[in-house]
PDB file of N, CA and C in Angstrom:
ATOM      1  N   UNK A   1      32.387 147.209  37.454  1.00  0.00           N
ATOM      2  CA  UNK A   1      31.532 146.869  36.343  1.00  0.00           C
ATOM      3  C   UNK A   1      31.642 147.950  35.250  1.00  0.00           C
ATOM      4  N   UNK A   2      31.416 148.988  35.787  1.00  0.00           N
ATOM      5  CA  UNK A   2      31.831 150.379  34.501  1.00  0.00           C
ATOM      6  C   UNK A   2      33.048 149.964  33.815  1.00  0.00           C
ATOM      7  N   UNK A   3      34.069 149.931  34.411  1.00  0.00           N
ATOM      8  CA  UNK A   3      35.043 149.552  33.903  1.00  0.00           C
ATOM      9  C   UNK A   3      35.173 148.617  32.601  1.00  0.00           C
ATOM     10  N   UNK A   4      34.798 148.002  32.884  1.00  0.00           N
ATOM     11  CA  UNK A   4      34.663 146.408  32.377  1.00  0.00           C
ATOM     12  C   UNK A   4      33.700 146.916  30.990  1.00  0.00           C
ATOM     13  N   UNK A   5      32.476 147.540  31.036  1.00  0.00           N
ATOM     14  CA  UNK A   5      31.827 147.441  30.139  1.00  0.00           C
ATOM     15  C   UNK A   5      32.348 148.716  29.551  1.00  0.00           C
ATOM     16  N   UNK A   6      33.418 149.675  29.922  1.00  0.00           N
ATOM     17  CA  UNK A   6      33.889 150.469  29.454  1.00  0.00           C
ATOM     18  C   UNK A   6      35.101 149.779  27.700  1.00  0.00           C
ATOM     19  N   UNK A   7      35.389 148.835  28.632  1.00  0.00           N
ATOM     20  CA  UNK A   7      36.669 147.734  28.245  1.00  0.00           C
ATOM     21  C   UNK A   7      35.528 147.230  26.763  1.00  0.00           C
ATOM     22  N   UNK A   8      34.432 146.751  26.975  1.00  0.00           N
ATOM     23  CA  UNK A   8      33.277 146.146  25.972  1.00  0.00           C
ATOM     24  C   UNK A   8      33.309 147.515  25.000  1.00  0.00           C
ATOM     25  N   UNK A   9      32.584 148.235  25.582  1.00  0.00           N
ATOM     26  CA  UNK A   9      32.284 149.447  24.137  1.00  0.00           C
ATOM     27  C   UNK A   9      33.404 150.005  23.555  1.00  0.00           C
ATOM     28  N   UNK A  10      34.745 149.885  23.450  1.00  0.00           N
ATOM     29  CA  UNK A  10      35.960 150.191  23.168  1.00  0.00           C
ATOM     30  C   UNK A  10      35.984 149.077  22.574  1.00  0.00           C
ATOM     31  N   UNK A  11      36.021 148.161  22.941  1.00  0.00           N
ATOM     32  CA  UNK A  11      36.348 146.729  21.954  1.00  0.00           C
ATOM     33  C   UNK A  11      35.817 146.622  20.825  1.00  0.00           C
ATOM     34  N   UNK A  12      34.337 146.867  21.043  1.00  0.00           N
ATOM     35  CA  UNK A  12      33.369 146.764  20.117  1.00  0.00           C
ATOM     36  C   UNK A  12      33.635 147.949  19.110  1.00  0.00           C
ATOM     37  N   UNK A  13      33.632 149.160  19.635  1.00  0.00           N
ATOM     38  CA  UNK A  13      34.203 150.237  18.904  1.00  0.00           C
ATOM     39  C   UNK A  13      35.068 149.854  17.503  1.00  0.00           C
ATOM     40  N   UNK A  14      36.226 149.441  18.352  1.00  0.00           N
ATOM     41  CA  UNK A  14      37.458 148.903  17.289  1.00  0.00           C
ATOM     42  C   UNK A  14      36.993 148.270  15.902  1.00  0.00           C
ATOM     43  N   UNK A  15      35.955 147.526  16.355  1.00  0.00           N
ATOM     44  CA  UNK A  15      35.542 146.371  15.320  1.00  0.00           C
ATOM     45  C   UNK A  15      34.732 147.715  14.046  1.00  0.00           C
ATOM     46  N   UNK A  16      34.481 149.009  14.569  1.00  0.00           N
ATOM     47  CA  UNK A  16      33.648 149.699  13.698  1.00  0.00           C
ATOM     48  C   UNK A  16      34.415 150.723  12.882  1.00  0.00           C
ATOM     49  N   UNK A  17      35.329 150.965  13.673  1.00  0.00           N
ATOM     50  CA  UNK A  17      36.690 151.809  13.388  1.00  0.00           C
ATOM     51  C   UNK A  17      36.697 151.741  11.439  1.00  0.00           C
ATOM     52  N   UNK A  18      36.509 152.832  10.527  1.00  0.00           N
ATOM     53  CA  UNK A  18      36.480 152.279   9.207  1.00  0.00           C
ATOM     54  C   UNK A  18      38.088 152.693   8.607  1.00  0.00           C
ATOM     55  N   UNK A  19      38.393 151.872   7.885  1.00  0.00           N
ATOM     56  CA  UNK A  19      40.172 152.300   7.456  1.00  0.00           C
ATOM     57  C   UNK A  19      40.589 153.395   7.151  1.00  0.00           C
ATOM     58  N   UNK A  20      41.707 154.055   7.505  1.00  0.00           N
ATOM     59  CA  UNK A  20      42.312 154.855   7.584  1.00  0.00           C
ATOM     60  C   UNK A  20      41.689 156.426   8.263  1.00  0.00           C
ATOM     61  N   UNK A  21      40.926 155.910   9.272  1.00  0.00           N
ATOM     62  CA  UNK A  21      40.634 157.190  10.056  1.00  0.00           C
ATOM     63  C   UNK A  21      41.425 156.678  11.737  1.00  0.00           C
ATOM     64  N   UNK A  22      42.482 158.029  11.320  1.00  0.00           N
ATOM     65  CA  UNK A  22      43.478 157.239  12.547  1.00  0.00           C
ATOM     66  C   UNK A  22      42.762 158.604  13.976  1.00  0.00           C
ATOM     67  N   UNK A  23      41.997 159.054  13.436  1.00  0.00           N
ATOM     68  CA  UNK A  23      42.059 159.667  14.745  1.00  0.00           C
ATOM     69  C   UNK A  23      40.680 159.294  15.900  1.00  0.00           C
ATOM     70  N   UNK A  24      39.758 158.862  14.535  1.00  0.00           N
ATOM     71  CA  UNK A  24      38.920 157.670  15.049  1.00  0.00           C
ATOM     72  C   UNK A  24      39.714 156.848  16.387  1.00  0.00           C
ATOM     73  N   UNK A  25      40.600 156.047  15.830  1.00  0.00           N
ATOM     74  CA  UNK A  25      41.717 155.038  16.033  1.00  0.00           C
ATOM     75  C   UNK A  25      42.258 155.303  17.257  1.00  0.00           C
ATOM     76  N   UNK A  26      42.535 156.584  17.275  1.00  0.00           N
ATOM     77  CA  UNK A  26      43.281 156.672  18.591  1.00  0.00           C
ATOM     78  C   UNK A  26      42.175 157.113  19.667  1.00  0.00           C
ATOM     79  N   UNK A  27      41.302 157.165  19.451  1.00  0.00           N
ATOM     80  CA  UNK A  27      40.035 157.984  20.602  1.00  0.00           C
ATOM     81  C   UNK A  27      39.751 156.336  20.914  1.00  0.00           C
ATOM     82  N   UNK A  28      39.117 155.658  19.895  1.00  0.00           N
ATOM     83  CA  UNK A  28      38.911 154.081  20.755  1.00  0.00           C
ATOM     84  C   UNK A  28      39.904 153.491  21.743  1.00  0.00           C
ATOM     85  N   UNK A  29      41.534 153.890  20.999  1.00  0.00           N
ATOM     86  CA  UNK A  29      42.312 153.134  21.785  1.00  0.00           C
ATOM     87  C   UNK A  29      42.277 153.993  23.043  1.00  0.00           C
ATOM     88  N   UNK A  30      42.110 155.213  23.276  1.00  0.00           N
ATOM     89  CA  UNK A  30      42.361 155.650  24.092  1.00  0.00           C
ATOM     90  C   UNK A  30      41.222 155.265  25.162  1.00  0.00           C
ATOM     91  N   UNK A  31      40.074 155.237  25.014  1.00  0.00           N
ATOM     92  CA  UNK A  31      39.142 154.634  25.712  1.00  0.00           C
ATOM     93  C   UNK A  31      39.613 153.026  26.082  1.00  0.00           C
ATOM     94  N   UNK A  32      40.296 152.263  25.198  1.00  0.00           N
ATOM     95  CA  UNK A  32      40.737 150.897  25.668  1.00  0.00           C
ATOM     96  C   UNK A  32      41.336 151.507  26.617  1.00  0.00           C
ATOM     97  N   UNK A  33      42.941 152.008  26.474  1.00  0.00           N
ATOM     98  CA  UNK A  33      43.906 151.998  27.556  1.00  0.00           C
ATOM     99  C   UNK A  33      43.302 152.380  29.082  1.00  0.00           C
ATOM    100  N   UNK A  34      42.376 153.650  29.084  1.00  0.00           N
ATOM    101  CA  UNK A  34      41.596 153.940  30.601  1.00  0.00           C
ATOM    102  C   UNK A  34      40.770 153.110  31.215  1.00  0.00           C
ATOM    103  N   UNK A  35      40.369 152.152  29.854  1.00  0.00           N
ATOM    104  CA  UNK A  35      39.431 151.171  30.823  1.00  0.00           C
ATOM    105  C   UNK A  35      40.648 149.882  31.479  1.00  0.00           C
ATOM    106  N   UNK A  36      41.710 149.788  30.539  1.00  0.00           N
ATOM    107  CA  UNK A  36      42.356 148.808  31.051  1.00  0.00           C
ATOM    108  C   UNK A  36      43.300 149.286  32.283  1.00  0.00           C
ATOM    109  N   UNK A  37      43.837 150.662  32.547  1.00  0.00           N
ATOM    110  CA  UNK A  37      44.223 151.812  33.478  1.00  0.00           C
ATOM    111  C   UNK A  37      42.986 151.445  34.630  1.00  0.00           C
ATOM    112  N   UNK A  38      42.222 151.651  34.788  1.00  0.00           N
ATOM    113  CA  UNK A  38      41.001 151.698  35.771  1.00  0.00           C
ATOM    114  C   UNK A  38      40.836 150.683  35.972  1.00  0.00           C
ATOM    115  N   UNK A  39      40.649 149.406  35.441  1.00  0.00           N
ATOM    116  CA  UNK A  39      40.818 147.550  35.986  1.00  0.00           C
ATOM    117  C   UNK A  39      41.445 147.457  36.760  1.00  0.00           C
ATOM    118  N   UNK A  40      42.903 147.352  36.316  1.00  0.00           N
ATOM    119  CA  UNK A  40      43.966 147.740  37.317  1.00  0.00           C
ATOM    120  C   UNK A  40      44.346 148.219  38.352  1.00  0.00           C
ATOM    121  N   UNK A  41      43.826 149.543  38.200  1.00  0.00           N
ATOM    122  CA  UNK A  41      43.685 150.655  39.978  1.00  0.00           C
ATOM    123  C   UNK A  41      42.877 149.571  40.688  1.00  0.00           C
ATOM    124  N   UNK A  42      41.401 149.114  39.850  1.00  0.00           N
ATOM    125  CA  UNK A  42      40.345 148.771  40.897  1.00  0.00           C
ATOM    126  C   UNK A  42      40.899 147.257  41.500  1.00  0.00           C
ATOM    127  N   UNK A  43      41.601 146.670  41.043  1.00  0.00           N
ATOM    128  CA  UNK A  43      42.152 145.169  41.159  1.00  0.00           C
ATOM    129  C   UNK A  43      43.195 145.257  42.324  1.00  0.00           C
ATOM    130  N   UNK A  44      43.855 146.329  42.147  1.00  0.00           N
ATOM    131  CA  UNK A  44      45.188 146.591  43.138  1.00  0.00           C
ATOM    132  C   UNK A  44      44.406 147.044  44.661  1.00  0.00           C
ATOM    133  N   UNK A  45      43.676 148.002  44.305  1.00  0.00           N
ATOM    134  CA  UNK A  45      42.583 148.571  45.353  1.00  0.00           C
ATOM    135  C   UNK A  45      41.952 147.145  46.488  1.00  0.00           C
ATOM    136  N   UNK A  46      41.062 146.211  45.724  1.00  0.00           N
ATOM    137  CA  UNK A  46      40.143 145.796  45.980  1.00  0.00           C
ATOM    138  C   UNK A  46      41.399 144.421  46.396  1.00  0.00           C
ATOM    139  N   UNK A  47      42.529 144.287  46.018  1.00  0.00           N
ATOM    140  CA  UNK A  47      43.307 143.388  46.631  1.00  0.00           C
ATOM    141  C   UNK A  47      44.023 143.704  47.713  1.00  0.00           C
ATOM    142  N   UNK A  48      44.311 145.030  48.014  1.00  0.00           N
ATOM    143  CA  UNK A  48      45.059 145.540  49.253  1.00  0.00           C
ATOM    144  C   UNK A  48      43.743 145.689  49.951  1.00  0.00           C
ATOM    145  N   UNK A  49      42.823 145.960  49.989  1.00  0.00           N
ATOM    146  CA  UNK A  49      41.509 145.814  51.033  1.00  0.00           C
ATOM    147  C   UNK A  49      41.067 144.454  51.515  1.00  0.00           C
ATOM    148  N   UNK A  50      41.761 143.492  50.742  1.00  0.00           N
ATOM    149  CA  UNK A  50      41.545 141.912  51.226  1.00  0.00           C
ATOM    150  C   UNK A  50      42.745 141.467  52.303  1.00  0.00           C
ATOM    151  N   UNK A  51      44.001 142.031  51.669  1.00  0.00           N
ATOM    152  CA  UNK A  51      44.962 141.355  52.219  1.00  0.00           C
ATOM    153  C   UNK A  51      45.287 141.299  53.854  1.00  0.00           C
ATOM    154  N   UNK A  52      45.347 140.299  54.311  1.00  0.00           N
ATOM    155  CA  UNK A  52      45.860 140.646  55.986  1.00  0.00           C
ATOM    156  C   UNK A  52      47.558 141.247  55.884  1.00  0.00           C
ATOM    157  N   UNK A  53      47.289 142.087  57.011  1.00  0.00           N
ATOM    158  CA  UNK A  53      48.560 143.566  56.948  1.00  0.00           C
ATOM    159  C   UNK A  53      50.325 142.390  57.219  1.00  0.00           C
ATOM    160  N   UNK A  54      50.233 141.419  57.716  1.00  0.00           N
ATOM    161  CA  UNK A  54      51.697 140.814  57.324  1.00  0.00           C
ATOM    162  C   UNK A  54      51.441 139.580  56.070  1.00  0.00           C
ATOM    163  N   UNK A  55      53.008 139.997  55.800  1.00  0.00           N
ATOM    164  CA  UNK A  55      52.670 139.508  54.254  1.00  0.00           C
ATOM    165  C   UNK A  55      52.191 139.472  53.308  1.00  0.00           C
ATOM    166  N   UNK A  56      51.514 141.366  53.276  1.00  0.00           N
ATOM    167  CA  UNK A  56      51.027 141.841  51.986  1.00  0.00           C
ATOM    168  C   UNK A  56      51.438 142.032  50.871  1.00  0.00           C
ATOM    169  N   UNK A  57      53.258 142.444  50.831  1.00  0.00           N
ATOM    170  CA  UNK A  57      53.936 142.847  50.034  1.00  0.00           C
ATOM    171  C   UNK A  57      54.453 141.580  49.406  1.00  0.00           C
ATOM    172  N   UNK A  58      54.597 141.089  49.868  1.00  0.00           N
ATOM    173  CA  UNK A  58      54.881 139.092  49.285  1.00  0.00           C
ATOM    174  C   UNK A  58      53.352 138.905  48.546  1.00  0.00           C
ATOM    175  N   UNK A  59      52.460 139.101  48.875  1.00  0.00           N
ATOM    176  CA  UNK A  59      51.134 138.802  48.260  1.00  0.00           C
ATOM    177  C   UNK A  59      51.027 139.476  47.237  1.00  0.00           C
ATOM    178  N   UNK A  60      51.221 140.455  47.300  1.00  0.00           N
ATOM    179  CA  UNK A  60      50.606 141.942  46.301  1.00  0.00           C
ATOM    180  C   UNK A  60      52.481 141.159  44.959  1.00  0.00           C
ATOM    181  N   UNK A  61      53.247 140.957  45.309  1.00  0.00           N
ATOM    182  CA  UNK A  61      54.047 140.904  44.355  1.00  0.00           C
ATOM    183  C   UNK A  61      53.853 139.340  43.435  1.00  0.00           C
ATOM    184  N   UNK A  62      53.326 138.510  44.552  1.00  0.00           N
ATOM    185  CA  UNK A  62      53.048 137.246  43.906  1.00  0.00           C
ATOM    186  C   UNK A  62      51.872 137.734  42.962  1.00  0.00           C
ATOM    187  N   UNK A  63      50.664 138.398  43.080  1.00  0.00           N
ATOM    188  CA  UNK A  63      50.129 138.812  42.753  1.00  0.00           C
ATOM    189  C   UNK A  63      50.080 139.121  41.277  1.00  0.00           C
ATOM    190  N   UNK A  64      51.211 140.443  41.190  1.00  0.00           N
ATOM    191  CA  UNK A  64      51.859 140.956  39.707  1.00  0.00           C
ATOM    192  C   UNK A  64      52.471 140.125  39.039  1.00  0.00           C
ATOM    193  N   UNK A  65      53.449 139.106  39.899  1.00  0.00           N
ATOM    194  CA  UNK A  65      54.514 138.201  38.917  1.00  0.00           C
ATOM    195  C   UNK A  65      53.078 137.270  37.574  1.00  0.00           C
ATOM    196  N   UNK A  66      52.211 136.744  38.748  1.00  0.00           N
ATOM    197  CA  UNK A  66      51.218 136.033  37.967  1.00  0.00           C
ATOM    198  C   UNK A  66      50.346 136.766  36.912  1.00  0.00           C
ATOM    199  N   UNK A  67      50.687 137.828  36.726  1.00  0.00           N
ATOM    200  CA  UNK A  67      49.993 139.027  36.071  1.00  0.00           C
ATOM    201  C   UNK A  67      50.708 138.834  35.028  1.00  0.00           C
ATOM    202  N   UNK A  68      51.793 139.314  35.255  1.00  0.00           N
ATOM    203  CA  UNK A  68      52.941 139.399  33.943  1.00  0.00           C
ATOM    204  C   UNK A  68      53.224 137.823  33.119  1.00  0.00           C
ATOM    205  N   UNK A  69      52.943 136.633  34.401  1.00  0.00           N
ATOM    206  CA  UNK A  69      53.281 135.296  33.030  1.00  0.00           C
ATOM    207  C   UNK A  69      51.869 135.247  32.423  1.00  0.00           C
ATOM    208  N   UNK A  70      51.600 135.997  32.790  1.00  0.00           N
ATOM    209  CA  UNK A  70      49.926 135.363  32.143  1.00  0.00           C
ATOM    210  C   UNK A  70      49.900 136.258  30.752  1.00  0.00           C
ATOM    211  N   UNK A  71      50.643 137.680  31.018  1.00  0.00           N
ATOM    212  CA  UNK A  71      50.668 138.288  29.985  1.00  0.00           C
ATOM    213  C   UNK A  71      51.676 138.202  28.995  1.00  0.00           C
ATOM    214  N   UNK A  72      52.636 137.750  29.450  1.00  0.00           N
ATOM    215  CA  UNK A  72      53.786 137.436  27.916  1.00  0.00           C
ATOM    216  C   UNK A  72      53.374 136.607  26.635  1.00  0.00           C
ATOM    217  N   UNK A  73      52.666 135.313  27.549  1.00  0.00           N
ATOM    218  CA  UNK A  73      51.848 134.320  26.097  1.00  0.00           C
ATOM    219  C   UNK A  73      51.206 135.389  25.397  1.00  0.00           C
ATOM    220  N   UNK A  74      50.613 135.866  26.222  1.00  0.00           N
ATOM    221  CA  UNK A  74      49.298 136.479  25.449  1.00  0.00           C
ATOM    222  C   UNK A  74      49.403 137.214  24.065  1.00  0.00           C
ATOM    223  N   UNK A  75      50.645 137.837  24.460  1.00  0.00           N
ATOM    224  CA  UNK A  75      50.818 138.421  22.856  1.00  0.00           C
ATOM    225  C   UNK A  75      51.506 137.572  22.144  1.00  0.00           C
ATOM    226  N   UNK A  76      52.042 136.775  22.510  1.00  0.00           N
ATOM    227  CA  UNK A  76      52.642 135.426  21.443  1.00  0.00           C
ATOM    228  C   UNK A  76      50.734 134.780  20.947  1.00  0.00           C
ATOM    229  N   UNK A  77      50.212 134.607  21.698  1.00  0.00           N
ATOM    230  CA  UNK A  77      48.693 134.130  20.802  1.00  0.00           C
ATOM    231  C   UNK A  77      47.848 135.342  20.599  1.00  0.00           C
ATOM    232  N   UNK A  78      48.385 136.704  20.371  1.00  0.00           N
ATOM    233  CA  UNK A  78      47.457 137.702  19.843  1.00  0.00           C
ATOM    234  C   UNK A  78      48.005 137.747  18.393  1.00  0.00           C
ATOM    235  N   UNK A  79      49.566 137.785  18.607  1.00  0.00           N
ATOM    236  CA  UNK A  79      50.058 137.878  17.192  1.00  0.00           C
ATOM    237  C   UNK A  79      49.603 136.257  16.323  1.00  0.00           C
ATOM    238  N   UNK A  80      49.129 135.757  17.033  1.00  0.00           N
ATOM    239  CA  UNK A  80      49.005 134.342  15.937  1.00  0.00           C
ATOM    240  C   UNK A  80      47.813 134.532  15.684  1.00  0.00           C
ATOM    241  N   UNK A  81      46.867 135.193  16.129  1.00  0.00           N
ATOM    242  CA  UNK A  81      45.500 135.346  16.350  1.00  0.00           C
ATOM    243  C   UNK A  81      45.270 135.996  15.168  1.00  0.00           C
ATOM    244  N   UNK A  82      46.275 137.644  14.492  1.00  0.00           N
ATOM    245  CA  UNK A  82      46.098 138.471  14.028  1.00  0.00           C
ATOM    246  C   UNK A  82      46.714 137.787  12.588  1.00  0.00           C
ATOM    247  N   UNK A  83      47.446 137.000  12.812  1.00  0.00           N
ATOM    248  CA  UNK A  83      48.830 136.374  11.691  1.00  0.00           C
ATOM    249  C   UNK A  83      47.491 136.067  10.934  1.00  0.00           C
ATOM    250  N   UNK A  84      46.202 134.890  11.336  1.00  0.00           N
ATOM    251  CA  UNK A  84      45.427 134.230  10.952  1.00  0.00           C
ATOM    252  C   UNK A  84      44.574 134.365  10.800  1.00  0.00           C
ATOM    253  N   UNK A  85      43.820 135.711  11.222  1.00  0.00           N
ATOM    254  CA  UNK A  85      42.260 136.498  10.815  1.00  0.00           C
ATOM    255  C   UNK A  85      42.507 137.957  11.656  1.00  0.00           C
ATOM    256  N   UNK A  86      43.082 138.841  10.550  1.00  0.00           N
ATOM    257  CA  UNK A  86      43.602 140.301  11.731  1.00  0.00           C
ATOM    258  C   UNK A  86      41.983 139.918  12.260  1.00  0.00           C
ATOM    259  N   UNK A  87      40.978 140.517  11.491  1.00  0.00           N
ATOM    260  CA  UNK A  87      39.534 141.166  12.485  1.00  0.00           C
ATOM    261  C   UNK A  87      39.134 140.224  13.546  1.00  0.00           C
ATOM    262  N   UNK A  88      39.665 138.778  13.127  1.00  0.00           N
ATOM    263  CA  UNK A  88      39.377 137.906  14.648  1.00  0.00           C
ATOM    264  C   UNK A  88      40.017 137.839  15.862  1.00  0.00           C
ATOM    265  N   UNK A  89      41.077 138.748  16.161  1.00  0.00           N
ATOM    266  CA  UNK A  89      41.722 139.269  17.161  1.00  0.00           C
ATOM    267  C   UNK A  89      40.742 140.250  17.980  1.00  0.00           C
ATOM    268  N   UNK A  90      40.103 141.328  17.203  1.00  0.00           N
ATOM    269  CA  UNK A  90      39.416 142.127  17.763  1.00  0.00           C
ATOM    270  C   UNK A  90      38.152 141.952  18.031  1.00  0.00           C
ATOM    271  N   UNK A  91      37.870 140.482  17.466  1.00  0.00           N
ATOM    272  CA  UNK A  91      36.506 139.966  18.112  1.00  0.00           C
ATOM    273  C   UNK A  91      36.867 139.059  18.882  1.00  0.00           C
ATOM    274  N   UNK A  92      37.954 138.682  19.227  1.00  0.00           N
ATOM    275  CA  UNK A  92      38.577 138.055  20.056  1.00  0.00           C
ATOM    276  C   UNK A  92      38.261 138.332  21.782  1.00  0.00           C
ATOM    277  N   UNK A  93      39.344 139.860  21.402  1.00  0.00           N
ATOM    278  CA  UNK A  93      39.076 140.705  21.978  1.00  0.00           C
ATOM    279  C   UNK A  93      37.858 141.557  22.735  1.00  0.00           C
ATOM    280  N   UNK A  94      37.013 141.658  21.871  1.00  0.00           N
ATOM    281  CA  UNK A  94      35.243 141.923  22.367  1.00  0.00           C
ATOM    282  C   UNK A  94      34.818 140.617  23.145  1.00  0.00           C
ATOM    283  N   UNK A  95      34.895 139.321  22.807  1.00  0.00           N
ATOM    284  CA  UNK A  95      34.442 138.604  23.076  1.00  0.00           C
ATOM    285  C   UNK A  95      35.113 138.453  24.711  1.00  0.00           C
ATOM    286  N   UNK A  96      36.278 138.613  25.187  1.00  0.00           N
ATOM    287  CA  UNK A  96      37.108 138.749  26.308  1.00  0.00           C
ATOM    288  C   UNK A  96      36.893 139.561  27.204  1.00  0.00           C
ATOM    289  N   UNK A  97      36.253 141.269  26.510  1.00  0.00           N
ATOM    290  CA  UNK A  97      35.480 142.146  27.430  1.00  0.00           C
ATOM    291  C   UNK A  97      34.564 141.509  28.176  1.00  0.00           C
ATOM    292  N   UNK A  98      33.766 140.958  27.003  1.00  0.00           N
ATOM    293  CA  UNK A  98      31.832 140.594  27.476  1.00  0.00           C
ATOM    294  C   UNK A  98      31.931 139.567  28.273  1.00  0.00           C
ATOM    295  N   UNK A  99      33.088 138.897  28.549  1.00  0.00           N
ATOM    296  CA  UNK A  99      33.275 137.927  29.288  1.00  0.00           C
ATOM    297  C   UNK A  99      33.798 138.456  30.756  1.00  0.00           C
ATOM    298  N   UNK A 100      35.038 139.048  30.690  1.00  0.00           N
ATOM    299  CA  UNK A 100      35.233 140.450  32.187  1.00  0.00           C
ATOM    300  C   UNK A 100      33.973 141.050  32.714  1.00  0.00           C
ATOM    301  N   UNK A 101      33.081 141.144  31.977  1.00  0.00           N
ATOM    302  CA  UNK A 101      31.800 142.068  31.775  1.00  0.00           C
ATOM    303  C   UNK A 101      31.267 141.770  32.757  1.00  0.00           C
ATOM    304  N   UNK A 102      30.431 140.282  32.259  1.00  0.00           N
ATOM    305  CA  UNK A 102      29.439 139.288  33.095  1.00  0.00           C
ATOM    306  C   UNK A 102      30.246 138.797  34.087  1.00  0.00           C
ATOM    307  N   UNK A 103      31.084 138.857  34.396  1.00  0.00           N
ATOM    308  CA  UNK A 103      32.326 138.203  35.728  1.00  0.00           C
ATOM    309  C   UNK A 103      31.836 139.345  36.969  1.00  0.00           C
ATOM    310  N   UNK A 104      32.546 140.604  36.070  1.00  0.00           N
ATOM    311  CA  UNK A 104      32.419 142.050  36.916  1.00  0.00           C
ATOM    312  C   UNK A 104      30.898 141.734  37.757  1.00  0.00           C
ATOM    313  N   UNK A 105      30.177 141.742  37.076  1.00  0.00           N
ATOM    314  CA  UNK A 105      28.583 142.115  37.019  1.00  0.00           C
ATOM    315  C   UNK A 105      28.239 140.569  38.137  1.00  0.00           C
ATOM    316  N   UNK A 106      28.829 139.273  38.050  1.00  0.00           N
ATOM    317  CA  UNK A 106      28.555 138.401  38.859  1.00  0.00           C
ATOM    318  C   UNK A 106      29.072 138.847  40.390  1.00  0.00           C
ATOM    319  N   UNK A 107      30.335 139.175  40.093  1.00  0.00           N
ATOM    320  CA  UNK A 107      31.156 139.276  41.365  1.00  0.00           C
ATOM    321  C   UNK A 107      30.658 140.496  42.147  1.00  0.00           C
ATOM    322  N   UNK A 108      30.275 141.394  41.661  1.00  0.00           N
ATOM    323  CA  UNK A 108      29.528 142.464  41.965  1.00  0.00           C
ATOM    324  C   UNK A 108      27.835 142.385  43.053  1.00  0.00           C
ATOM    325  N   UNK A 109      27.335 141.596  42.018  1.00  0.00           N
ATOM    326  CA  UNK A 109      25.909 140.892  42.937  1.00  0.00           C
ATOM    327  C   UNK A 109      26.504 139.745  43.780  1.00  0.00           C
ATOM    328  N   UNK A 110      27.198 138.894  43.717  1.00  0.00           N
ATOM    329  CA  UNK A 110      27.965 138.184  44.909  1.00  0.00           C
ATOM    330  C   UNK A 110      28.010 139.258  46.163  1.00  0.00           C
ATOM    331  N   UNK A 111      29.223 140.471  46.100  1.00  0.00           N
ATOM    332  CA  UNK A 111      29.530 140.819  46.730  1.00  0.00           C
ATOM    333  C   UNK A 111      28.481 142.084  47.829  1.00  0.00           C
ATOM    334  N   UNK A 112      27.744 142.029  47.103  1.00  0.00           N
ATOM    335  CA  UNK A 112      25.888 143.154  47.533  1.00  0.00           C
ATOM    336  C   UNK A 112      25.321 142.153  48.359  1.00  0.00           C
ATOM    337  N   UNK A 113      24.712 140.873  48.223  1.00  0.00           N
ATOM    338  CA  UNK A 113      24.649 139.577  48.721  1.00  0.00           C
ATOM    339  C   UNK A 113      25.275 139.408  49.713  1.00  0.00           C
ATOM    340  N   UNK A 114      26.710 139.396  50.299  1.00  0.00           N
ATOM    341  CA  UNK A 114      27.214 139.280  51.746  1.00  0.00           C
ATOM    342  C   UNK A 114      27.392 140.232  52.019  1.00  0.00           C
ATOM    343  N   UNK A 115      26.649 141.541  52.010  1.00  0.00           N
ATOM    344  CA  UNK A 115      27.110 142.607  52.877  1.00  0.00           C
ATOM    345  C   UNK A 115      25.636 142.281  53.558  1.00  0.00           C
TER     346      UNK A 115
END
């Protein structure tokens, strides 16, 4: 959940970011990249703690392949996103956190619930 709402106040950030302060610029992004760095660890983590021990490495790779097609569109519809309202990319974007956000935050009380 930190994560995630780490991913939100970086997003949101961006949207406040005022022009041409690049060092602004790079402290938000840099807060993006660790929150999106730390998703990741916790996703890889929390999927090798699920997996049964044969046929993990077939899992864990099916896993990434579906990672990566999911991510090639994505920047084919970020750049169309940006082509057609740059600032609606980055509310795009916010709007995509707050959505990871409340997921995190569901799956989270789900998972408190069956222990």
């Amino acid at each position: 959940v930190l994560t995630r709402a780490l991913g939100l106040i970086g997003a949101v950030a961006l949207l406040l970011v005022p022009a041409g302060h690049l060092s602004v610029m790079l402290l938000v992004v840099s807060l993006l990249g660790g929150a999106t760095f730390l998703t990741q660890t916790y996703r890889e983590t929390a999927l090798f703690a699920r997996l049964p021990t044969a046929g993990a490495a077939n899992l864990y790779s099916a896993v990434q392949t579906l990672a990566l097609l999911c991510s090639v569109p994505a920047a084919a519809l970020a750049g169309a996103v940006f082509a057609a309202a740059p600032r609606g990319l980055f509310v795009l974007i916010a709007a995509v956190c707050a959505l990871l956000l409340g997921l995190a935050v569901w799956l989270a009380g789900r998972e408190g619930r069956q222990s």
